[in-house]
Structure formats: structure tokens, C-alpha cells
Protein backbone atom coordinates (compact mmCIF):
# COMPACT_ATOMS: atom_id res chain seq x y z
CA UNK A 1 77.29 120.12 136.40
CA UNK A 2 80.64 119.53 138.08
CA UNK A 3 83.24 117.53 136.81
CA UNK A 4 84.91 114.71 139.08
CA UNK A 5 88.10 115.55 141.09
CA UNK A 6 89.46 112.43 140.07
CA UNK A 7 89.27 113.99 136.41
CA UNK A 8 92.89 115.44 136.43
CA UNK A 9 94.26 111.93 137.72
CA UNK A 10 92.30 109.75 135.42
CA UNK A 11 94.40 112.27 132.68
CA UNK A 12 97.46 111.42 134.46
CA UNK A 13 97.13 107.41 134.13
CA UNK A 14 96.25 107.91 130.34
CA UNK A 15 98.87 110.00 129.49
CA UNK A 16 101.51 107.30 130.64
CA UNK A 17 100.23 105.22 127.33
CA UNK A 18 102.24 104.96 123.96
CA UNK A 19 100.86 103.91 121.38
CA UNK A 20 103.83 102.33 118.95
CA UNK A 21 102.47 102.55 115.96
CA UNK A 22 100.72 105.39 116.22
CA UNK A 23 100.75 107.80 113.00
CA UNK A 24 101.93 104.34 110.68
CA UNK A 25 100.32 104.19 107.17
CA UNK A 26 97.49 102.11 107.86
CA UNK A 27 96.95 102.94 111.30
CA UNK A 28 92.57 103.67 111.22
CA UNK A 29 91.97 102.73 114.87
CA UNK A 30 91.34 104.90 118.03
CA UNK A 31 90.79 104.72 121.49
CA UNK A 32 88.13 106.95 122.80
CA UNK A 33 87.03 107.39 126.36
CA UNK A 34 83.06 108.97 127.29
CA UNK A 35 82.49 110.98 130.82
CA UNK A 36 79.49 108.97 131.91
CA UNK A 37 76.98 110.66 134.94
CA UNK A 38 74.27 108.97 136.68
CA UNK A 39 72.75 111.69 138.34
CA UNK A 40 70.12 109.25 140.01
CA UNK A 41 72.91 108.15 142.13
CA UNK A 42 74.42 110.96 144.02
CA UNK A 43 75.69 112.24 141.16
CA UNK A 44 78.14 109.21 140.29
CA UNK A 45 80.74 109.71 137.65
CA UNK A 46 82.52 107.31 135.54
CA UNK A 47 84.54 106.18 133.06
CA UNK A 48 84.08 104.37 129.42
CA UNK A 49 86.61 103.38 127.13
CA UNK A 50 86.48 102.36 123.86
CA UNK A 51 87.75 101.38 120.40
CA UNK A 52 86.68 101.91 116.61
CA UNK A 53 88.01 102.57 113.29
CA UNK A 54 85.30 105.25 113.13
CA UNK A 55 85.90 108.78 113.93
CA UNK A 56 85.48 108.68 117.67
CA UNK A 57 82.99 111.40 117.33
CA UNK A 58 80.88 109.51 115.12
CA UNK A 59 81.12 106.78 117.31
CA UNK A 60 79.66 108.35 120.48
CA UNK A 61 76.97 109.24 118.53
CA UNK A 62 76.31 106.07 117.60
CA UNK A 63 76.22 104.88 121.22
CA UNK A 64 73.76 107.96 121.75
CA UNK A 65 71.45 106.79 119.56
CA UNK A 66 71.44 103.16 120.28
CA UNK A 67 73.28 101.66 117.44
CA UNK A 68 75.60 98.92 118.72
CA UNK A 69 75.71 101.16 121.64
CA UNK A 70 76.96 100.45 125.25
CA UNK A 71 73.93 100.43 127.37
CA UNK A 72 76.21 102.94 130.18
CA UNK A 73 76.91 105.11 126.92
CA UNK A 74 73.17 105.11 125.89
CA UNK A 75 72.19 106.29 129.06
CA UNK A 76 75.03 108.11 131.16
CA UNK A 77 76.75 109.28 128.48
CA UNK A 78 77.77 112.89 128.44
CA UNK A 79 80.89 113.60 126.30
CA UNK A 80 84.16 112.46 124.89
CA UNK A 81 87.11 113.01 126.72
CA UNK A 82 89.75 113.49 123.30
CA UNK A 83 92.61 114.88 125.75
CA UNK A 84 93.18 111.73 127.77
CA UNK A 85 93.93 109.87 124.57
CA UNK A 86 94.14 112.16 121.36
CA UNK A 87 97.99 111.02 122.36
CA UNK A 88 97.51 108.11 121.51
CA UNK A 89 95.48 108.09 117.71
CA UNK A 90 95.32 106.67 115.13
CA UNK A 91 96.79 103.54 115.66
CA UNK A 92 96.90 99.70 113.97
CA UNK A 93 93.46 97.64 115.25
CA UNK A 94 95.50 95.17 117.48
CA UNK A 95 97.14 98.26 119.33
CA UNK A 96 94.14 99.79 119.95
CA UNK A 97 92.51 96.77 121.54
CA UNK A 98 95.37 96.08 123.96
CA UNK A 99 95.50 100.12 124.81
CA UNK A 100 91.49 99.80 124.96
CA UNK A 101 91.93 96.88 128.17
CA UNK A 102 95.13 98.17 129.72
CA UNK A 103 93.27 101.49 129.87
CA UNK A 104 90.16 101.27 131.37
CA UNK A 105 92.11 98.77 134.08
CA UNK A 106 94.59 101.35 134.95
CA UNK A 107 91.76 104.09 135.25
CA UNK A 108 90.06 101.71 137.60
CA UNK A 109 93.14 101.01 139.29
CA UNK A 110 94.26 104.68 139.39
CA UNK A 111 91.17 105.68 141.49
CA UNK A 112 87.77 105.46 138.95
CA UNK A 113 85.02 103.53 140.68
CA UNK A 114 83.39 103.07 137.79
CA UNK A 115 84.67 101.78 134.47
CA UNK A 116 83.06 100.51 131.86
CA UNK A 117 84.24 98.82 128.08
CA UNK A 118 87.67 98.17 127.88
CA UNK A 119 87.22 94.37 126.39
């Protein structure tokens, strides 16, 4: 399975976010973003960002298995993408909710047709 070629600019957009208080003392939260395939579609690729105070591994899991899961997780997801925002984590909870929206809209903005979370 090949990866996107929009991969390397979808890397590009992320790594133009700061995250101020990144590293802080009670900073718990992180963004995360899944590679989601829908191979039912001529091989269509996207996007999903998210946000937790979980580890973001644990997280996807989560979404795997259907616990408070994002339906295009559940079903398209196929990894985590940590080098498009390990930049960024850990950060304070009302960081990582305005990173979480400003992300996903400049991925879709940068050139990913399909975006999901971010709200």
C-alpha cells in the first residue's frame, strides 16, 4: 500500500504549528493525526486529527475498537502519523483544541481532500 503524494506537504503545513505551552508542568494534552484509506474508493486517502489527554497511541486504539471512536477512524483507520505533530506535545487542554481545528483546516486547505475531526 502506497502512501499519498500529498503526504510530504500535509508534513509541511503541520510543521508551521507552535504549540506555546508545550513542555509546561501540567501540560497532559496532545494532538494526534490517523492516515485513514478507503480502499473501496479508488484507493482514497485522508486525513484525521485529533485531541486527548491519553497517550495518542492508546487513543487510536480506542478508535479501533469502537470506544468513543470516530466512525472514519473505526473503519479507515490505518496508523498514527507522530511526525507531523510529535512537535507539538504535550501541551495545556485549551491549546490542544485550538491546534486540533486550525490543523485539520490548514491540512484541508493545504491540499487534503479529505479531513476529518478537528472540532
Amino acid at each position: 500500500m502506497r502512501e499519498p503524494e500529498w503526504l510530504a506537504k500535509a508534513e509541511e503545513v503541520a510543521r508551521c504549528f507552535r504549540a506555546t505551552t508545550k513542555n509546561q508542568r501540567s501540560a497532559r494534552h496532545s494532538v494526534y493525526i490517523v492516515l485513514l484509506h478507503d480502499p473501496a474508493k479508488a484507493g482514497r486517502w485522508g486525513l484525521y486529527v485529533g485531541q486527548t489527554s491519553r497517550d495518542p497511541d492508546w487513543r487510536f486504539d480506542q478508535h479501533k475498537t469502537g470506544y468513543k471512536a470516530s466512525g472514519a477512524v473505526k473503519r479507515f483507520g490505518v496508523r498514527l502519523l507522530p511526525r507531523l505533530v510529535d512537535h507539538l506535545n504535550p501541551m495545556m487542554q485549551w491549546e490542544s483544541l485550538e491546534i486540533e481545528a486550525a490543523l485539520a483546516n490548514a491540512l484541508h486547505d493545504g491540499g487534503v481532500a479529505w479531513v476529518e475531526g478537528g472540532h
